[in-house]
C-alpha atoms as a PDB file:
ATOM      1  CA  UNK A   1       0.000   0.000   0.000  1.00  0.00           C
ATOM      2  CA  UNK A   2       1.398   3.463  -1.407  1.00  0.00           C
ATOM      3  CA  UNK A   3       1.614   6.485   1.468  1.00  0.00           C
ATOM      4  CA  UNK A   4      -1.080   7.900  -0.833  1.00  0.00           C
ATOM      5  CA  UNK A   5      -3.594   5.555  -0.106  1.00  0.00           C
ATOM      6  CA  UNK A   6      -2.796   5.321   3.248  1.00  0.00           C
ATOM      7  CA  UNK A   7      -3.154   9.062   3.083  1.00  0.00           C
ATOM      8  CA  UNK A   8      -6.235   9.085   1.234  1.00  0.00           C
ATOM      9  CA  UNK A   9      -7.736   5.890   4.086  1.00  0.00           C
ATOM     10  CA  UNK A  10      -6.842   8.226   7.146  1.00  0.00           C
ATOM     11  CA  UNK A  11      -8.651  11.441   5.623  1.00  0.00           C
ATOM     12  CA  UNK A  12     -11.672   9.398   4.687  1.00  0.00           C
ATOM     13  CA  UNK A  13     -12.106   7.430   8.264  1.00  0.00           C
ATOM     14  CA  UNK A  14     -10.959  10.807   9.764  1.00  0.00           C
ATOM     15  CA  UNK A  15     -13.892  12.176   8.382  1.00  0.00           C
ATOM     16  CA  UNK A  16     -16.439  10.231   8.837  1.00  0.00           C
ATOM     17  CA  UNK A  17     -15.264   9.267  12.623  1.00  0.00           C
ATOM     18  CA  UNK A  18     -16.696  13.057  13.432  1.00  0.00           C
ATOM     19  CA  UNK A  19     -20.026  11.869  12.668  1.00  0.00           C
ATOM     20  CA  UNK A  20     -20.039   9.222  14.507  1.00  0.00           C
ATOM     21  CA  UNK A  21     -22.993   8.723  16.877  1.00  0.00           C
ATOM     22  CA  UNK A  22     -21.579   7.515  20.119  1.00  0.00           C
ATOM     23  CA  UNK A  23     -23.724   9.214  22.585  1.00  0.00           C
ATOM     24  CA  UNK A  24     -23.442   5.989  25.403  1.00  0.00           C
ATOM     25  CA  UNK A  25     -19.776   5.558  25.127  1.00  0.00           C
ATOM     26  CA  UNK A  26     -18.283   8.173  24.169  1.00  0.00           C
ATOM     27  CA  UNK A  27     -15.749   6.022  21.932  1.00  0.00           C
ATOM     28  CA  UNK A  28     -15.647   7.268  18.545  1.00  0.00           C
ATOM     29  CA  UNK A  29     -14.743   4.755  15.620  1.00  0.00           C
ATOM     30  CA  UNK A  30     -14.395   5.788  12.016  1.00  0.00           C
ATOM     31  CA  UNK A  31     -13.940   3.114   9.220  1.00  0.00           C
ATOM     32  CA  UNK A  32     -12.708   3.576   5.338  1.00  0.00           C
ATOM     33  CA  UNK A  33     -11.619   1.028   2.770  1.00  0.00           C
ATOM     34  CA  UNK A  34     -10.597   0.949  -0.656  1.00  0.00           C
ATOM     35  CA  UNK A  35     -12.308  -1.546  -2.775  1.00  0.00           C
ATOM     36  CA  UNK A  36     -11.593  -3.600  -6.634  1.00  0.00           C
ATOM     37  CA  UNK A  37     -12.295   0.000  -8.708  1.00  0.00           C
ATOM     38  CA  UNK A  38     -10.157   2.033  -6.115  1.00  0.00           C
ATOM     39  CA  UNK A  39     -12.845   3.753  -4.656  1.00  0.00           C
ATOM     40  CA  UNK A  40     -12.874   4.706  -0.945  1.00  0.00           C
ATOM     41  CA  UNK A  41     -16.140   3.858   1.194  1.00  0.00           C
ATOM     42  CA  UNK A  42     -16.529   5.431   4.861  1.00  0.00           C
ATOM     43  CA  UNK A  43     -18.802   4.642   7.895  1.00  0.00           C
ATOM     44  CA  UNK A  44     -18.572   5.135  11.432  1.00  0.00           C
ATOM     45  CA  UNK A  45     -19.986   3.820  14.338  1.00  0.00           C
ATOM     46  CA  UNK A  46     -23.976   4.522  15.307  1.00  0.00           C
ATOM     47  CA  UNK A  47     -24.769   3.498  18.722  1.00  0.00           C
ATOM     48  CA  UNK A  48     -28.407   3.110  19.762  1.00  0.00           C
ATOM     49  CA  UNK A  49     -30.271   2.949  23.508  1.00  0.00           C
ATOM     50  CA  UNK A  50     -31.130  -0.694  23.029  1.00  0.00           C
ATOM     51  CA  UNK A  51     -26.856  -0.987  23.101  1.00  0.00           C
ATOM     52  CA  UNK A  52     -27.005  -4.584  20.698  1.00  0.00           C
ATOM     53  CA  UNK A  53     -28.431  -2.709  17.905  1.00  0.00           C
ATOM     54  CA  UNK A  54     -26.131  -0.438  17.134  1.00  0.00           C
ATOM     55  CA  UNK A  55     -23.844  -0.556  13.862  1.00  0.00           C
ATOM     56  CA  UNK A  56     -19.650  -0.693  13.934  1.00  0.00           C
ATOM     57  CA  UNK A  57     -18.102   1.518  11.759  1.00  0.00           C
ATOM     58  CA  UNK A  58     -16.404  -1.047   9.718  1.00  0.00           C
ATOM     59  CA  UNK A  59     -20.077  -2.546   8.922  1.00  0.00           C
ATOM     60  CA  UNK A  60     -21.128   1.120   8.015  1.00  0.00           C
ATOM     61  CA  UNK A  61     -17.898   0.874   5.291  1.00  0.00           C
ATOM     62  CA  UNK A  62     -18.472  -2.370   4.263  1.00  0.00           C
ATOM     63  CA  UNK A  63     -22.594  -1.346   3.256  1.00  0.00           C
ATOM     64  CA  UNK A  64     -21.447   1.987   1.628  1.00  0.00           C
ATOM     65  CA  UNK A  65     -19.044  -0.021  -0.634  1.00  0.00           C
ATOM     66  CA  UNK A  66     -21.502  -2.615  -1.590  1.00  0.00           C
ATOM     67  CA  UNK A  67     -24.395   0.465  -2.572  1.00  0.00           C
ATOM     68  CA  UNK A  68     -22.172   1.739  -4.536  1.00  0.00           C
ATOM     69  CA  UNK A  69     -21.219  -1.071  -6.472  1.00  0.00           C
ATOM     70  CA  UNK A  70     -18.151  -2.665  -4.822  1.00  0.00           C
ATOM     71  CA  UNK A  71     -17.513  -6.421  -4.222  1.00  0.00           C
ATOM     72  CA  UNK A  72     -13.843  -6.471  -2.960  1.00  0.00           C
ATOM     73  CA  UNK A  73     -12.245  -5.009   0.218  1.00  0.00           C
ATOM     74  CA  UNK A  74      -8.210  -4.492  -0.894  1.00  0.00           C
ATOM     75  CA  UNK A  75      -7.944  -2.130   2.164  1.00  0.00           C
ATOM     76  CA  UNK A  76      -9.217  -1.398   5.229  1.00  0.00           C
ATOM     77  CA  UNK A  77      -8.606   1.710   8.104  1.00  0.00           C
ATOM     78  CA  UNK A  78     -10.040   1.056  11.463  1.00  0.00           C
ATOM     79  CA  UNK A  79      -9.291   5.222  13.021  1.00  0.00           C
ATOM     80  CA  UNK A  80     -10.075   4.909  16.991  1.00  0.00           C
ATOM     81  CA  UNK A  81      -8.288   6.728  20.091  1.00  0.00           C
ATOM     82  CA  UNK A  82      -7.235   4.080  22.651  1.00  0.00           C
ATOM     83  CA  UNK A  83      -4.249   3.115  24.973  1.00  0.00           C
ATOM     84  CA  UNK A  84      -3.514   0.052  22.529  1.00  0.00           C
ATOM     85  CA  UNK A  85      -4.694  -0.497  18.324  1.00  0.00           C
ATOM     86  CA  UNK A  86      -8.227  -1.178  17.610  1.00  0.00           C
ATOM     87  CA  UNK A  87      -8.989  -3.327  15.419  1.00  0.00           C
ATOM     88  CA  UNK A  88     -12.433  -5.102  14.592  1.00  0.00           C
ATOM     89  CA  UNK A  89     -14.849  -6.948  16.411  1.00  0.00           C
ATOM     90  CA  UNK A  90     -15.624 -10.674  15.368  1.00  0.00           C
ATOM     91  CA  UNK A  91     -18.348  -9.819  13.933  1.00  0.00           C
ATOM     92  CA  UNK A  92     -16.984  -7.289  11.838  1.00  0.00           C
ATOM     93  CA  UNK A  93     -13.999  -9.461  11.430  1.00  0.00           C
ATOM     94  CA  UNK A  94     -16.048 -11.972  10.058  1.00  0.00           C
ATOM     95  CA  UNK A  95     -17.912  -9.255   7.623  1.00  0.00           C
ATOM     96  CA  UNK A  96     -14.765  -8.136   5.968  1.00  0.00           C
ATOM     97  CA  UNK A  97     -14.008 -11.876   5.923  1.00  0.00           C
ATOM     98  CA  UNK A  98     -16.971 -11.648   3.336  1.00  0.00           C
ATOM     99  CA  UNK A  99     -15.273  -8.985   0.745  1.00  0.00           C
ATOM    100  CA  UNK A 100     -11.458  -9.432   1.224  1.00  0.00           C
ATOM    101  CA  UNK A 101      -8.771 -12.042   0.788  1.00  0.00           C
ATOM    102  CA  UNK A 102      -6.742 -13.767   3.512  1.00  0.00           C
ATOM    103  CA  UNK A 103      -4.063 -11.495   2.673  1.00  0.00           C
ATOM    104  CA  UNK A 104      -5.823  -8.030   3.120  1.00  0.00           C
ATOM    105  CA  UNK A 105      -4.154  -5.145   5.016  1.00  0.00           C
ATOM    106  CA  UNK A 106      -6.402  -4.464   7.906  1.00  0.00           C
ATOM    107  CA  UNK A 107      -4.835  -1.340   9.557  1.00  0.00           C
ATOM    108  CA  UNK A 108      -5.747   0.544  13.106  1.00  0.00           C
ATOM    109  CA  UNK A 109      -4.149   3.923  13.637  1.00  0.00           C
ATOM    110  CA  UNK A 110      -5.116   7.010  15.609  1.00  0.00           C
ATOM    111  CA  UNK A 111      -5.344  10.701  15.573  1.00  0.00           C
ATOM    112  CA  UNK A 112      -1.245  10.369  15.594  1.00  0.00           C
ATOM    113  CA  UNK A 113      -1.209   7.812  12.394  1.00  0.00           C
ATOM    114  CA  UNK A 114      -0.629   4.168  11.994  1.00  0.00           C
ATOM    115  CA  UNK A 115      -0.837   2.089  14.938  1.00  0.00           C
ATOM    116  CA  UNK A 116      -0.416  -1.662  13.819  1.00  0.00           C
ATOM    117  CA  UNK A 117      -1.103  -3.513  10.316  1.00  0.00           C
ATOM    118  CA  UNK A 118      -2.343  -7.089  10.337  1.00  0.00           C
ATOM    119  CA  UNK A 119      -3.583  -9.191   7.526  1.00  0.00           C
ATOM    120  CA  UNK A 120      -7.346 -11.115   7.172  1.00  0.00           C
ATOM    121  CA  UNK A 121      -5.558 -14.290   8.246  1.00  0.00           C
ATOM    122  CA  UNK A 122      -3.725 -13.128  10.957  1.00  0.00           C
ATOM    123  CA  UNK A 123      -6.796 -11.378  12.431  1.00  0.00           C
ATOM    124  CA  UNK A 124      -9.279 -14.395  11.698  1.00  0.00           C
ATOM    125  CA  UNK A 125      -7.197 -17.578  10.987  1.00  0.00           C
ATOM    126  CA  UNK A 126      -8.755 -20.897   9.793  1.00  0.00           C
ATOM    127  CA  UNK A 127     -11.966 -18.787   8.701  1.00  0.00           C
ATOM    128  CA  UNK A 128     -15.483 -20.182   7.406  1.00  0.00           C
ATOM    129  CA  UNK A 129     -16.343 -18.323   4.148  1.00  0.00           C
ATOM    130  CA  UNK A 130     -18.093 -18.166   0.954  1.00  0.00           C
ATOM    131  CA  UNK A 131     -16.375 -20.719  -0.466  1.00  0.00           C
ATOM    132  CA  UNK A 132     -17.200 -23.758   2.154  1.00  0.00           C
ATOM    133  CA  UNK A 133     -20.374 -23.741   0.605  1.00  0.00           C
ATOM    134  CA  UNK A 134     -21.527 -26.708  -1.924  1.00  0.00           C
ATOM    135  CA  UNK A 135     -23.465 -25.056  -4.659  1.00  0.00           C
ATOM    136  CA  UNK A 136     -25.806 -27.066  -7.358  1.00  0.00           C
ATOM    137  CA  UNK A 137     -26.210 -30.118  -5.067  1.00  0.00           C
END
């Protein structure tokens, strides 16, 4: 990944993260990834009073790139404040697991830039995905 797109990732999940709606805990998570056509794709996180059903900013991303077309995570930028890298929640882990390869950069930084870079695999080894399914039988 080029210090461009990082660039471009950090502005994007910067962005959005000032939107978030985190009313309950305060903690403030913006998402961006780059998809198949290069595009970038933003959400943050939306709490709600009935805590379960709120939506991670990384799921926000992930919807934005698929309404607009997008079938293929090659990036993604997890921006949160916190003593040590954020980085998704199974369940979001499991969503990008949807969209990206085993090899995709899955990056946390913070307001003072890169924290820590993992890959898919490293994050979510030994996954289930779309291809343990049997189709036509």
């Amino acid at each position: 990944m080029t210090e461009p797109d990082l660039d471009a990732l950090f502005t994007a999940a910067s962005a959005v993260r000032g939107q978030a709606h985190a009313p309950y805990s305060g903690f403030r998570v913006g998402a961006a990834l780059r998809d198949e056509a290069g595009r970038i794709h933003a959400g943050c996180n939306v709490e709600n009073a009935a805590y379960p059903v709120g939506t991670c900013a990384e799921a926000g991303a992930i919807a934005a790139m698929i309404a607009a077309g997008g079938r293929q995570i090659r990036a993604i930028l997890v921006l949160a404040d916190s003593p040590a890298p954020v980085t998704p929640c199974g369940a979001c882990r499991q969503r990008i697991r949807e969209f990206a390869g085993s090899d995709t950069p899955i990056l946390s930084g913070d307001s003072s830039g890169l924290r820590a870079r993992y890959t898919l695999d490293q994050l979510l080894p030994a996954s289930f995905g779309p291809e343990h399914f049997v189709h036509g039988s």
